[in-house]
Protein backbone atom coordinates (compact mmCIF):
# COMPACT_ATOMS: atom_id res chain seq x y z
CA UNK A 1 -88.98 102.36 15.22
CA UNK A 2 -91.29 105.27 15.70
CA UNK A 3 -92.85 103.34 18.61
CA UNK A 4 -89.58 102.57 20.09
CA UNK A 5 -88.43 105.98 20.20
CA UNK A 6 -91.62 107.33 21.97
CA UNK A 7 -91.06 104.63 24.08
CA UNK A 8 -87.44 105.20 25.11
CA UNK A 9 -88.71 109.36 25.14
CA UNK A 10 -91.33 108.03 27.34
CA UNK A 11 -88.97 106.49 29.79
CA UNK A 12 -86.73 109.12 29.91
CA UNK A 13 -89.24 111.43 30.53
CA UNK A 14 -90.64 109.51 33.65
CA UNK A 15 -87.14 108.90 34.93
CA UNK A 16 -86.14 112.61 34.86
CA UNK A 17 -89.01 113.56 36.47
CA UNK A 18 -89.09 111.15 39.56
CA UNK A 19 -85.58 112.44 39.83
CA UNK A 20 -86.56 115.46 39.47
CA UNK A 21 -89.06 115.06 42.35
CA UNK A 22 -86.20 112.87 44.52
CA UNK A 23 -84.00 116.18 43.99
CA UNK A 24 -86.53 118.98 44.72
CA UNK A 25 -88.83 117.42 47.66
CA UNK A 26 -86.14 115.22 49.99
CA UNK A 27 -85.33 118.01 52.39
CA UNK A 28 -83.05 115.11 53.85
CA UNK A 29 -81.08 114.81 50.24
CA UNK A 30 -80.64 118.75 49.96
CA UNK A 31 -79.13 118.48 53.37
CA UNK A 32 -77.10 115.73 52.59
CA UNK A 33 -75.70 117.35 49.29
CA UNK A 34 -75.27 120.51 50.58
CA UNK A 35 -73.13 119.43 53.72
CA UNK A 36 -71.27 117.42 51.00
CA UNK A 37 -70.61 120.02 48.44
CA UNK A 38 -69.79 122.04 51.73
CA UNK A 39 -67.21 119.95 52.55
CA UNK A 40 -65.77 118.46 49.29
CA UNK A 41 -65.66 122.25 48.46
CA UNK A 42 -63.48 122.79 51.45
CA UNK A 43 -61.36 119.74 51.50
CA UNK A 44 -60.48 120.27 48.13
CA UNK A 45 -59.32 123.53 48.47
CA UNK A 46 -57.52 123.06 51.87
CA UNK A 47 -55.71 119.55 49.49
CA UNK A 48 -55.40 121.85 46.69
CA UNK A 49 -53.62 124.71 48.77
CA UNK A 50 -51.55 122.36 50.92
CA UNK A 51 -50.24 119.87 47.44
CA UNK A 52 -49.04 123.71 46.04
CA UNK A 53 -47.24 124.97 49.31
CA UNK A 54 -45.64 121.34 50.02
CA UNK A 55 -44.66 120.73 46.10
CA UNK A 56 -42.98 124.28 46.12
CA UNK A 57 -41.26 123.58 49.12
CA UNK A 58 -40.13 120.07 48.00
CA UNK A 59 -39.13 121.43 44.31
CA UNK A 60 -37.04 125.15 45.87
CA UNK A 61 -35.52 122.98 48.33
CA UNK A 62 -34.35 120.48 46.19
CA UNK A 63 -33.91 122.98 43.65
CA UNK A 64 -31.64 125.38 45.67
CA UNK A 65 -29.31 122.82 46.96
CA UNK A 66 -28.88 121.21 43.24
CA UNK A 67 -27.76 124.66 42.00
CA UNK A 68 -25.38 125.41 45.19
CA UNK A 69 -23.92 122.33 44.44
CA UNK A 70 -23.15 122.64 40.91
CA UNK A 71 -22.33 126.60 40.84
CA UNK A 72 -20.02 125.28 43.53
CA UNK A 73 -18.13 122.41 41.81
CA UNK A 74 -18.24 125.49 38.31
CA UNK A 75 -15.91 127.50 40.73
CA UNK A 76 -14.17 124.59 42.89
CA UNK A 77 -13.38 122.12 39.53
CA UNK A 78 -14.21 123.89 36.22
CA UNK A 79 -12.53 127.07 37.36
CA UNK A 80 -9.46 125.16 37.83
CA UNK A 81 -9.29 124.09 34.05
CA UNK A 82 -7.35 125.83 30.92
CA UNK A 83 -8.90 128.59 28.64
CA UNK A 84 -8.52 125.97 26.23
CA UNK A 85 -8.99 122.20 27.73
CA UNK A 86 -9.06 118.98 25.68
CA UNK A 87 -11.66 117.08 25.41
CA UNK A 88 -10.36 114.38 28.15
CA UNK A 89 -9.69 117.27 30.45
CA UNK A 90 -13.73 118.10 29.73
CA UNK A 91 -14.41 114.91 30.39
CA UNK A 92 -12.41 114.27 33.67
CA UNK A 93 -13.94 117.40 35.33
CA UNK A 94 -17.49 116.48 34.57
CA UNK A 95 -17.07 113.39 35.77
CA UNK A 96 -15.82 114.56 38.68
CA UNK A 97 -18.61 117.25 39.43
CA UNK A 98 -21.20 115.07 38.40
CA UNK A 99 -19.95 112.58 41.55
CA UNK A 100 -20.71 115.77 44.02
CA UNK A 101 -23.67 114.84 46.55
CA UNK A 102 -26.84 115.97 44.42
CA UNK A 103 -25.73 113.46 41.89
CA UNK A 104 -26.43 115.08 38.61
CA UNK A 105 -25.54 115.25 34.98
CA UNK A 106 -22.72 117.89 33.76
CA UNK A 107 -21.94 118.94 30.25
CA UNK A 108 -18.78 121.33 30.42
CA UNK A 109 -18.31 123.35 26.65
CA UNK A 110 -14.82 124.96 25.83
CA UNK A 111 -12.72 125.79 22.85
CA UNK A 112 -9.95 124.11 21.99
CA UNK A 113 -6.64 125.87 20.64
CA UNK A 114 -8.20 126.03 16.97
CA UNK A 115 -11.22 127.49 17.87
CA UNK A 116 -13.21 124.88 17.75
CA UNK A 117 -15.99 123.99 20.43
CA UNK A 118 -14.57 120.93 22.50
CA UNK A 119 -17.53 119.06 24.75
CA UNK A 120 -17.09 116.82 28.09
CA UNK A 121 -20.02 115.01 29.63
CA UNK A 122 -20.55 112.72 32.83
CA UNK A 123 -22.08 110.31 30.76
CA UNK A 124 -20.05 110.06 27.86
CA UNK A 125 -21.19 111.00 24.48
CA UNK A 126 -24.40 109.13 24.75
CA UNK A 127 -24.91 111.09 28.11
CA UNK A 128 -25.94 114.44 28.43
CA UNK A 129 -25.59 116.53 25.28
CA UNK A 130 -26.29 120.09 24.31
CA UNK A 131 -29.06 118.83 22.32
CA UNK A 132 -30.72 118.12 25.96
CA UNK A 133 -30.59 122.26 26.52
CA UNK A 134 -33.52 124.21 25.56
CA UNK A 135 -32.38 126.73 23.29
CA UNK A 136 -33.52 129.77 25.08
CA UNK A 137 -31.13 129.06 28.22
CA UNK A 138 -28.00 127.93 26.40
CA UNK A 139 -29.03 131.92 24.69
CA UNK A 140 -29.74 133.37 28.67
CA UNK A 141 -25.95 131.49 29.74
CA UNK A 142 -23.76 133.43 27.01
CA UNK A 143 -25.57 136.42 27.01
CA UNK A 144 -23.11 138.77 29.06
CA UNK A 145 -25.15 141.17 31.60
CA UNK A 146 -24.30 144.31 33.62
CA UNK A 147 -22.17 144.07 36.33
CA UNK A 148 -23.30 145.34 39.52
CA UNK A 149 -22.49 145.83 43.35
CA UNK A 150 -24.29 142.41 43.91
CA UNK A 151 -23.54 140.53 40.67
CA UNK A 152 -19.68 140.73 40.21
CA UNK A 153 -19.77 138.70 37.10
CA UNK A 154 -20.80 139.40 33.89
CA UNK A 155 -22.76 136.12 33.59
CA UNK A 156 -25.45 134.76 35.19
CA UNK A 157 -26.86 131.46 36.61
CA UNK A 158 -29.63 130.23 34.88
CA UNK A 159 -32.53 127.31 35.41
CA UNK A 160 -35.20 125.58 33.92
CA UNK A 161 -37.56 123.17 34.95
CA UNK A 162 -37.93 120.62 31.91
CA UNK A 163 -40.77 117.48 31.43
CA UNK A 164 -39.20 114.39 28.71
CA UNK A 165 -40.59 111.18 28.90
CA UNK A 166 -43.25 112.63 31.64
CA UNK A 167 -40.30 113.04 33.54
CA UNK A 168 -39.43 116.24 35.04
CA UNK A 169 -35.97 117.94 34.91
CA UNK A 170 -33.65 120.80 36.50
CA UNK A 171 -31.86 122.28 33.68
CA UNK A 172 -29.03 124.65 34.64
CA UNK A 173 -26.19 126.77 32.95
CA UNK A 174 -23.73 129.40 33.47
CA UNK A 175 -20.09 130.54 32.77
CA UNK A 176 -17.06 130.38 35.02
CA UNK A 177 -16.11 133.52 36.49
CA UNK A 178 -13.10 135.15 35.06
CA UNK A 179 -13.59 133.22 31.84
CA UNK A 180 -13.13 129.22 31.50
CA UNK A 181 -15.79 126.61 29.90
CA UNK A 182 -19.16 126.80 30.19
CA UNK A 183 -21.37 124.39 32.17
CA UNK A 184 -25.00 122.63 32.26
CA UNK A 185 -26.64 120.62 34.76
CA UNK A 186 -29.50 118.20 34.45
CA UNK A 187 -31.36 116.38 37.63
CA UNK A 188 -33.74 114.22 37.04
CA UNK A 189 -36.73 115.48 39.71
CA UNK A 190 -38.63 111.93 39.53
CA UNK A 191 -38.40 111.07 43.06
CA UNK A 192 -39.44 114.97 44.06
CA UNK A 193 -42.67 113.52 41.86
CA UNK A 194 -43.06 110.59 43.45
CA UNK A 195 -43.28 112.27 46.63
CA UNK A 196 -45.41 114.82 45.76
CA UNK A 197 -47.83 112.38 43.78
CA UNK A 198 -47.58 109.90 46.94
CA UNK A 199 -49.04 113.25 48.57
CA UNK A 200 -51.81 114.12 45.96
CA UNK A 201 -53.02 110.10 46.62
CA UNK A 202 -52.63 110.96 50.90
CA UNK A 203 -54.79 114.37 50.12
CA UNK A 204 -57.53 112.81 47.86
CA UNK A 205 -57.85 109.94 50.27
CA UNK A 206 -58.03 112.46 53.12
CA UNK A 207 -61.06 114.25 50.89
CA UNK A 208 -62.59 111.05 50.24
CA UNK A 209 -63.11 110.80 53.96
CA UNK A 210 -63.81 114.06 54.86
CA UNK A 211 -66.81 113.92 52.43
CA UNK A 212 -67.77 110.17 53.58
CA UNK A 213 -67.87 112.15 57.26
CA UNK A 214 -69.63 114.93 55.92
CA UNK A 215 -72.15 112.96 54.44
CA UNK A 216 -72.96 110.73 57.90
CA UNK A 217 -73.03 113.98 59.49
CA UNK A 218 -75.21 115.67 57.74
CA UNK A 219 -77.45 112.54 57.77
CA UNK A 220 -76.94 112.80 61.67
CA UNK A 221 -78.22 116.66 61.53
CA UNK A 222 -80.81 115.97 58.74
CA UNK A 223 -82.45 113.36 60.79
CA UNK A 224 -82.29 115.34 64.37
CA UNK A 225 -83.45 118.20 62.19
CA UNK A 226 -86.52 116.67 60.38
CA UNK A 227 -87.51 114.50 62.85
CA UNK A 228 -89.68 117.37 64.14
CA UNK A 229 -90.58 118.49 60.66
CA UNK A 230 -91.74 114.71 59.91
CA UNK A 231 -93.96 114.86 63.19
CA UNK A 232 -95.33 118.17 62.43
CA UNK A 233 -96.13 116.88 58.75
CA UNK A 234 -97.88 113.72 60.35
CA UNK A 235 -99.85 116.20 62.81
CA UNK A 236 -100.72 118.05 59.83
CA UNK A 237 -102.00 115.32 58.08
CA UNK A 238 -104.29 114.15 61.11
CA UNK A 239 -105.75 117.52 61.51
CA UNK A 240 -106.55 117.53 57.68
CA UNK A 241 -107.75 114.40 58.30
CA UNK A 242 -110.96 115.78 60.98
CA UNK A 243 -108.68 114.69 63.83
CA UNK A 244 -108.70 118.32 65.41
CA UNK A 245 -107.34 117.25 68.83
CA UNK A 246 -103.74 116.16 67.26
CA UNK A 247 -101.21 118.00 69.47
CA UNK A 248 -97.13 117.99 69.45
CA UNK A 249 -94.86 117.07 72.07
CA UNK A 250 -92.78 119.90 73.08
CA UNK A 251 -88.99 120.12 74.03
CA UNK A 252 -86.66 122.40 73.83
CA UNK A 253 -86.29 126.32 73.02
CA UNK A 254 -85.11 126.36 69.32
CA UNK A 255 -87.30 127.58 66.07
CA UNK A 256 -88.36 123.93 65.57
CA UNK A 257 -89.96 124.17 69.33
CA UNK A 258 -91.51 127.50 68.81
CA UNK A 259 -93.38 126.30 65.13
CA UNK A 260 -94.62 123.21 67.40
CA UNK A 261 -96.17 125.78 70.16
CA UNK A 262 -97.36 127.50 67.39
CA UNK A 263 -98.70 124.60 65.55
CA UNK A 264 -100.21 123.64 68.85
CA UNK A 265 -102.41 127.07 69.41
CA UNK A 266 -103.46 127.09 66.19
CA UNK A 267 -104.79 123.56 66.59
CA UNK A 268 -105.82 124.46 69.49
CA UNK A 269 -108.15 127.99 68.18
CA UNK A 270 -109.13 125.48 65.06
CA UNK A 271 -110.69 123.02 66.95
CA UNK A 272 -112.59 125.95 69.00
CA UNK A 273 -113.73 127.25 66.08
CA UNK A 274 -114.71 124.55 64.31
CA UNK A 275 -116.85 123.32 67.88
CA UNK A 276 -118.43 125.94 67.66
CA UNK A 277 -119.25 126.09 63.90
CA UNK A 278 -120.06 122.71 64.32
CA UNK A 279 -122.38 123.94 67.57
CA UNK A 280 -124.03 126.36 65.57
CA UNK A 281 -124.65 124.99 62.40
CA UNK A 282 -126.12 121.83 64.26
CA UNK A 283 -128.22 124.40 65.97
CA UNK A 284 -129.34 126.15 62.68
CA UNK A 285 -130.86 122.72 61.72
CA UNK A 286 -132.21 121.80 64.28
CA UNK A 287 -134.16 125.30 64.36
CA UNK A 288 -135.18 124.31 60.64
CA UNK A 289 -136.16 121.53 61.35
CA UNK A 290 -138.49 122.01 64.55
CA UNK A 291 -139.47 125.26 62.25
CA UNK A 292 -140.60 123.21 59.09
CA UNK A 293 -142.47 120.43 61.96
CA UNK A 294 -144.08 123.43 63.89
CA UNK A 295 -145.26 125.00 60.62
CA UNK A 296 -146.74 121.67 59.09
CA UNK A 297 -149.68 121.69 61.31
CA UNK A 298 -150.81 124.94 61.20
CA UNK A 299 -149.93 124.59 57.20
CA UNK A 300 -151.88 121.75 57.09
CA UNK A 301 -155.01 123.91 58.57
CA UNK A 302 -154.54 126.54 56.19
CA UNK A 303 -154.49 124.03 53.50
CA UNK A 304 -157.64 123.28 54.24
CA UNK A 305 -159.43 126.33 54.37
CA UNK A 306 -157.57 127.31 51.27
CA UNK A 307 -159.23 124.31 49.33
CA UNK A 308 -162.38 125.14 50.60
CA UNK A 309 -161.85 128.83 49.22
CA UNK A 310 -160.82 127.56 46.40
CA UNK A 311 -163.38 125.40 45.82
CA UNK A 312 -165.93 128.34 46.35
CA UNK A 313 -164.25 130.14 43.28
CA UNK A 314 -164.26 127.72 41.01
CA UNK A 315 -167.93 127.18 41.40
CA UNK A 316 -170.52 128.11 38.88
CA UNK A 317 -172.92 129.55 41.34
CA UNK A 318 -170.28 132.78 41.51
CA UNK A 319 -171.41 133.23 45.60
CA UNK A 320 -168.24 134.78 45.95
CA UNK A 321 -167.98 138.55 46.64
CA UNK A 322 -166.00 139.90 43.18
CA UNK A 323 -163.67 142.82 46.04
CA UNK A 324 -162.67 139.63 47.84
CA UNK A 325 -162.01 137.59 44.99
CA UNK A 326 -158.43 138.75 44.23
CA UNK A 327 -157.51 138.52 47.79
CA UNK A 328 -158.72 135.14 48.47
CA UNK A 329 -156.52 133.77 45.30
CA UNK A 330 -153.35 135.60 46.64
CA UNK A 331 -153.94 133.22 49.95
CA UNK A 332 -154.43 130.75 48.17
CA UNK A 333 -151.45 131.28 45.75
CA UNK A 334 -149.04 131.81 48.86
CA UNK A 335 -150.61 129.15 50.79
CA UNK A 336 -149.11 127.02 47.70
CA UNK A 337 -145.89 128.47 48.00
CA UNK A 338 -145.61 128.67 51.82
CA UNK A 339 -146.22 124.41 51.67
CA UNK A 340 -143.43 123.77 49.19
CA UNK A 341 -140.63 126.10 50.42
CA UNK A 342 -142.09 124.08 54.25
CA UNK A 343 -141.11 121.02 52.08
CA UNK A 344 -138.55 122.00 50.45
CA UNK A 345 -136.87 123.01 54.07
CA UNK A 346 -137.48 119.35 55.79
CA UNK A 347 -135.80 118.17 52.56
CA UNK A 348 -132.37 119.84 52.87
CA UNK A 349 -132.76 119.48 56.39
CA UNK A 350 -132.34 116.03 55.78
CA UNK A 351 -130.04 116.11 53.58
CA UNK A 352 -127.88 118.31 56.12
CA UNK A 353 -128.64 115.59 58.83
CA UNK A 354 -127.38 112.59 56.96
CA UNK A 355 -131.49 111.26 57.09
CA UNK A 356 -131.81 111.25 53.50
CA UNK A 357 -132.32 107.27 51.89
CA UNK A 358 -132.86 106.04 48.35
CA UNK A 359 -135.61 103.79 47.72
CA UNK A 360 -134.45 102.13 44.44
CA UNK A 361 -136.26 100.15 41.70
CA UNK A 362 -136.07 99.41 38.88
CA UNK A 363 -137.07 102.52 36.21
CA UNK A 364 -137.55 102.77 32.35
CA UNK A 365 -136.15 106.93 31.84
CA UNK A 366 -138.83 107.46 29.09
CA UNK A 367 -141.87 105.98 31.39
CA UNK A 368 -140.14 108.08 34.24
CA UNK A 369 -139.86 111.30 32.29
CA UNK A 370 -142.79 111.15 30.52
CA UNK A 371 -145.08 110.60 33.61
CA UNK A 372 -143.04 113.47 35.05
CA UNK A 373 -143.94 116.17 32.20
CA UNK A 374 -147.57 114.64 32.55
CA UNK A 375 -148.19 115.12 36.16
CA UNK A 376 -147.33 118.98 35.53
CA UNK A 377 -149.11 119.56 32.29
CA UNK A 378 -145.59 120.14 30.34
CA UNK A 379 -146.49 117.72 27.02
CA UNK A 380 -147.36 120.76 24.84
CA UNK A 381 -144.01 122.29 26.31
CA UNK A 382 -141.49 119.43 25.93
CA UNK A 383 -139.85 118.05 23.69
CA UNK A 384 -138.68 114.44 24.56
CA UNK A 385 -136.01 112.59 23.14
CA UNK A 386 -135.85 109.47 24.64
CA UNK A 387 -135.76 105.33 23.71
CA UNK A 388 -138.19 103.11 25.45
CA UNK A 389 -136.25 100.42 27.14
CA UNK A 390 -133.67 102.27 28.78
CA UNK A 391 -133.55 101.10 32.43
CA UNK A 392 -131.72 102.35 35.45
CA UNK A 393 -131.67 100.82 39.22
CA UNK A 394 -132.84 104.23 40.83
CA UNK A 395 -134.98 106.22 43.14
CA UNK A 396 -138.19 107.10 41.41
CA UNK A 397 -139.66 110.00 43.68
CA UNK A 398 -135.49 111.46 43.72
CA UNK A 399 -135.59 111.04 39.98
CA UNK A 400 -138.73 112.60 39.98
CA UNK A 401 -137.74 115.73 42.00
CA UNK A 402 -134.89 116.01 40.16
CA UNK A 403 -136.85 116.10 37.11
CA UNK A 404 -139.08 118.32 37.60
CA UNK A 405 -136.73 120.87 39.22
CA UNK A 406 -134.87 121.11 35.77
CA UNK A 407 -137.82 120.90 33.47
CA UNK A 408 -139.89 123.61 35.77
CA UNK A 409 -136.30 125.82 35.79
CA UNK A 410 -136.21 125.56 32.23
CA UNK A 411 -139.37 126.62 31.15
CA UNK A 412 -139.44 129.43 33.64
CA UNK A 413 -136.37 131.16 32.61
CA UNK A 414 -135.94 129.98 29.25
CA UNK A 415 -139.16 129.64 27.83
CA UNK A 416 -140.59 126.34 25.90
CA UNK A 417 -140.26 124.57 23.94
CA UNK A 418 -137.32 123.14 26.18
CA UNK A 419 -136.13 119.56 24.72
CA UNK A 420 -134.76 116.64 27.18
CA UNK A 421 -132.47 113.65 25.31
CA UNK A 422 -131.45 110.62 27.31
CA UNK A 423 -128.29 108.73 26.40
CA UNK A 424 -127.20 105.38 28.05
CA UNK A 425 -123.35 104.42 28.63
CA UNK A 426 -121.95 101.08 29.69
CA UNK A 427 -122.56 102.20 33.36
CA UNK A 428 -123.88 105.27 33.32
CA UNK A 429 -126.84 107.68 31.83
CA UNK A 430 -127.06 111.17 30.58
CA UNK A 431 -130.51 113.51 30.91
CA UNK A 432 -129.72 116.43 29.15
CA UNK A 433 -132.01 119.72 29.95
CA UNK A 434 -132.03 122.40 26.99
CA UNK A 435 -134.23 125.33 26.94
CA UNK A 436 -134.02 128.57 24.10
CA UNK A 437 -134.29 131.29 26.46
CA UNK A 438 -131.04 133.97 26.97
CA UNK A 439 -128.47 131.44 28.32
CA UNK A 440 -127.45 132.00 32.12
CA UNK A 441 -124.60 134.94 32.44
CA UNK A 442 -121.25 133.73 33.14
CA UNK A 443 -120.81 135.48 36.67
CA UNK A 444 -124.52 133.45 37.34
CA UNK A 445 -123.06 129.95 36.40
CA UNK A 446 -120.59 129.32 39.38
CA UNK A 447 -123.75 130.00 41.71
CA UNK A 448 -126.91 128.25 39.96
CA UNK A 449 -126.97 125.41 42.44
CA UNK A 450 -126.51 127.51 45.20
CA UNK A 451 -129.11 127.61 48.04
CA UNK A 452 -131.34 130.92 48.01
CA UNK A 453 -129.06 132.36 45.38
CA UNK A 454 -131.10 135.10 43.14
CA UNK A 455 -129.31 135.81 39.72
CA UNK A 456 -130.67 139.56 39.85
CA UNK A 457 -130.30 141.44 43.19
CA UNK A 458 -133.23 143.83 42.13
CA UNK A 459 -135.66 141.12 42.22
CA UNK A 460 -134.92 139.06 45.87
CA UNK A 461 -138.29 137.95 45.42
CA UNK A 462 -139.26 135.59 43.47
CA UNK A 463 -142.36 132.67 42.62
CA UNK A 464 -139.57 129.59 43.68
CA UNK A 465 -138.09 129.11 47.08
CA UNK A 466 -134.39 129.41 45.87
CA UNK A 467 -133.73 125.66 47.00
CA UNK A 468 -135.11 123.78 44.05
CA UNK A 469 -131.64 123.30 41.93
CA UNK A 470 -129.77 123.30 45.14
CA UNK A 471 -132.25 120.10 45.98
CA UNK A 472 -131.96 119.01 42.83
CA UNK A 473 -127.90 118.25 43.06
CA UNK A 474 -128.41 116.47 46.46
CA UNK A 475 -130.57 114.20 45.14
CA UNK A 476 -128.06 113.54 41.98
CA UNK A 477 -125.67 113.57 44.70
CA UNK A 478 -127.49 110.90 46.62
CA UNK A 479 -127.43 108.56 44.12
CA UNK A 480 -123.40 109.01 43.13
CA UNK A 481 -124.22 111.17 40.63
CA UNK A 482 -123.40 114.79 39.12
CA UNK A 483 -125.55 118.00 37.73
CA UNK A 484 -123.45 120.33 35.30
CA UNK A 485 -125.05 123.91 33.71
CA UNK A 486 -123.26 125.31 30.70
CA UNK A 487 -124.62 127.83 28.48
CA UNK A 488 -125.15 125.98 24.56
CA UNK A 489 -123.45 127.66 21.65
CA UNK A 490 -127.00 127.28 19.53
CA UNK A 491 -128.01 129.19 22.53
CA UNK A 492 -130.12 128.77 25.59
CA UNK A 493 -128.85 126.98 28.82
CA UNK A 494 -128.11 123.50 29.00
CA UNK A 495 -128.32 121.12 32.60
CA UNK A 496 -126.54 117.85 32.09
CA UNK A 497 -127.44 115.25 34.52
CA UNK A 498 -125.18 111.94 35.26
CA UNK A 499 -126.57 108.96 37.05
CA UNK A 500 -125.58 105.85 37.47
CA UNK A 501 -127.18 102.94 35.88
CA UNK A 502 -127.34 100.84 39.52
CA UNK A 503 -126.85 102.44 42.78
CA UNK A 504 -127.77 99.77 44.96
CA UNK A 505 -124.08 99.82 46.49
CA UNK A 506 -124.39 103.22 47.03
CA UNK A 507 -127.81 103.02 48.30
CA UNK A 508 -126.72 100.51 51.16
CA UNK A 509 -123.70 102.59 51.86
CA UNK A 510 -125.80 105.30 52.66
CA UNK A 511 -128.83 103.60 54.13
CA UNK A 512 -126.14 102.20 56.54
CA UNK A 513 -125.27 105.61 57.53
CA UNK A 514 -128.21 106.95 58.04
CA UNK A 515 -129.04 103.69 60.43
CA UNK A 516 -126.06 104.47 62.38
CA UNK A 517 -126.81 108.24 62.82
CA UNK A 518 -130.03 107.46 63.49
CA UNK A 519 -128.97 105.60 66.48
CA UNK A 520 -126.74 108.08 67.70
CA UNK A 521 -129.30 110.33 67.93
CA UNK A 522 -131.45 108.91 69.37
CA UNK A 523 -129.01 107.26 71.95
């Protein structure tokens, strides 16, 4: 039942909010609602206004001719009888007046010569009775009132629209003038209703239709309005997309044709710009590159002479002059440096060109690592924790850099011993870098992998090139894979590395690449 319930919350959930996105992202349905609460607003109020003016007319008309009629026949017929008529005489009379041309019911009530009230009706005494009177007009009818310059009598005419039976009535009383019976009319108003609800149906078909037309109108304006909104969308889209010479069509002298001359020119100034990025960023790498080629030989010279020199130093004879001695291991330290930030250069150059390949085999991590930390003298200053037999489909001398990049990082800002631990997934691995040093501050961490980036602006000198973590996330990069730095809570910085287990499809994806740029280069 639980389930269920989560289930059917579930459901709910996803059904309000894909209506939730129909109602708040289709500029096409806000138009179409709006036009149609526009107009359903309006026809209902010009139905509404138009049912109340007609259905007073109808009822006062109808009304004021029923109540001529009958104070006429009062004066004309009643006014004619006794002070004190029989009963027949009632009855005669009302018959009479209820035969007039309105056609109503007429109850005529008189005293007979004992006093005692004496009733008539048109319909006999099943017909109309007192009973049929509210009480509150039968009390208006005998009440006697003022008499005035306009009112010569000292009793009124009264009315009162009745429902019985959701049927509505015209109730009306009053006195003969000069004294004589008292009468009371009742008109049935049914056909009044049937008109006026025949009406009500002609009005709420007549909104029905106005909001149908509202509806295909607004669907005719939404669409002529969002046509250009959908093409400048889709040209939005394409220049997202690195298609920077999308343009618009142009017609017209509204707002929608001024945002598309406007969309246009800012195309237009993007594209410039990004040429010319483009232009000069190509041009920064090419000057790196022909740099990092034009140094090499030279380099390589210097090399030379520099192992010579430092050959002569590390000779027992001691021929070397002690004042030159500090000097000539300087040249030879910077020499050292000079050749791997040279390297380090034609390497992001690369990657910046697109050149960069994998060369994949297959690799046991703990072989890999270990001869890693070997090659560099780092045994007494690692602390491996790693299975034998873990293998991975991957570039060795990538793998390598990588490596030693994050090992070398480690134990110059964090200080040994720094421990690496490999973990293996179904498809995946995890090389995880953790020195005890001071952690990495948090405004630091966003930047770590960035090229030439110096934590400490006081020291823009350092003994690395800047590049080697920055290098180090190509290559993870490269092979479809990811380097993360977080600061440990036992303390000390920690660089997670992901790799795949096999990047062969990646590798041909991008050896494919690099074929085809090749080409185009050198076409």
């Amino acid at each position: 039942m639980t389930q269920a319930r989560g289930g059917l919350r579930g459901w709910a959930a996803t059904r309000k909010g894909v209506w939730s996105r129909l109602r708040f992202t289709s500029l096409r349905l806000r138009l179409v609602v709006v036009f149609g609460l526009v107009a359903l607003t309006a026809a209902v109020s010009a139905s509404g206004i138009a049912y109340w003016l007609n259905r007073e007319a109808v009822l006062t008309r109808t009304q004021d001719a029923v109540l001529r009629d009958f104070q006429q026949e009062m004066q004309t017929r009643a006014g004619l009888l006794p002070e004190e008529p029989t009963q027949d005489e009632l009855q005669h009379t009302a018959g009479q007046m209820a035969n007039s041309s309105q056609r109503f019911s007429v109850l005529l009530v008189a005293e007979d010569v004992d006093g005692s009230p004496v009733y008539g009706s048109s319909g006999g005494l099943d017909g109309f009775t007192l009973a049929d009177v509210p009480g509150s007009l039968r009390e208006a009818v005998n009440k006697k009132q003022k008499v005035t310059s306009t009112e010569k009598s000292e009793y009124r005419l009264y009315w009162q629209r009745i429902v019985e039976d959701d049927t509505p009535y015209l109730v009306a009383g009053t006195k003969v003038m000069g004294g004589g019976p008292t009468g009371y009319m009742l008109k049935s108003l049914e056909p009044e209703a049937k008109d006026l609800n025949s009406l009500a149906w002609s009005l709420g078909i007549a909104t029905g239709l106005a909001l149908i037309g509202s509806a295909l109108l607004a669907q005719a304006a939404a669409t002529t309005v969002l046509k250009p909104v959908q093409r400048l969308g889709v040209a939005a889209r394409r220049l997202g997309e690195g298609k920077l010479d999308t343009r618009l069509r142009v017609s017209g002298t509204d707002e929608l044709a001024d945002l598309s001359r406007t969309f246009n020119k800012a195309a237009e100034a993007l594209e410039k710009r990004v040429a010319d990025m483009a232009g000069r960023d190509e041009a920064s790498r090419r000057f790196v590159a022909d740099m990092s080629h034009e140094l090499r030989t030279p380099l390589t010279a210097i090399t030379a002479v520099t192992e010579v020199l430092e050959e002569e130093l590390e000779a027992e004879s001691g021929s070397m002059d002690p004042m030159i001695e500090p000097a000539v291991r300087l040249v030879v330290s910077e020499t050292r440096r000079l050749n791997d930030l040279v390297e380090n250069l034609m390497e992001v150059t690369r990657f910046d060109a697109g050149t960069a390949r994998l060369v994949l085999d297959d690799v046991d991590l703990a072989d890999q690592i270990t001869a890693c930390i070997d090659a560099r003298a780092w045994l007494d200053a690692v602390d491996l924790d790693a299975e034998r037999g873990i293998m991975a489909r991957l570039d060795p001398r990538r793998l390598d850099v990588i490596l030693a990049n994050l090992i070398g990082n480690a134990l110059k800002h964090g200080g040994s011993p720094v421990r690496v631990s490999v973990r293996a997934a179904d498809d995946s691995i995890v090389i995880e870098v953790q020195d005890h040093g001071p952690g990495i501050p948090e405004d630091v961490l966003p930047h770590v992998f960035d090229r030439f980036y110096k934590a400490s602006a006081s020291r823009p000198r350092s003994e690395g090139s800047g590049l080697g973590l920055s290098i180090a996330l190509e290559n993870a990069h490269i092979h479809g894979g990811e380097i993360t730095a977080a600061n440990s809570p036992e303390g000390g910085a920690v660089f997670t590395l992901r790799l795949p287990r096999d990047a062969s499809e990646l590798a041909e994806q991008t050896n494919g690449n690099e074929d085809k740029g090749a080409k185009k280069g050198d076409a």
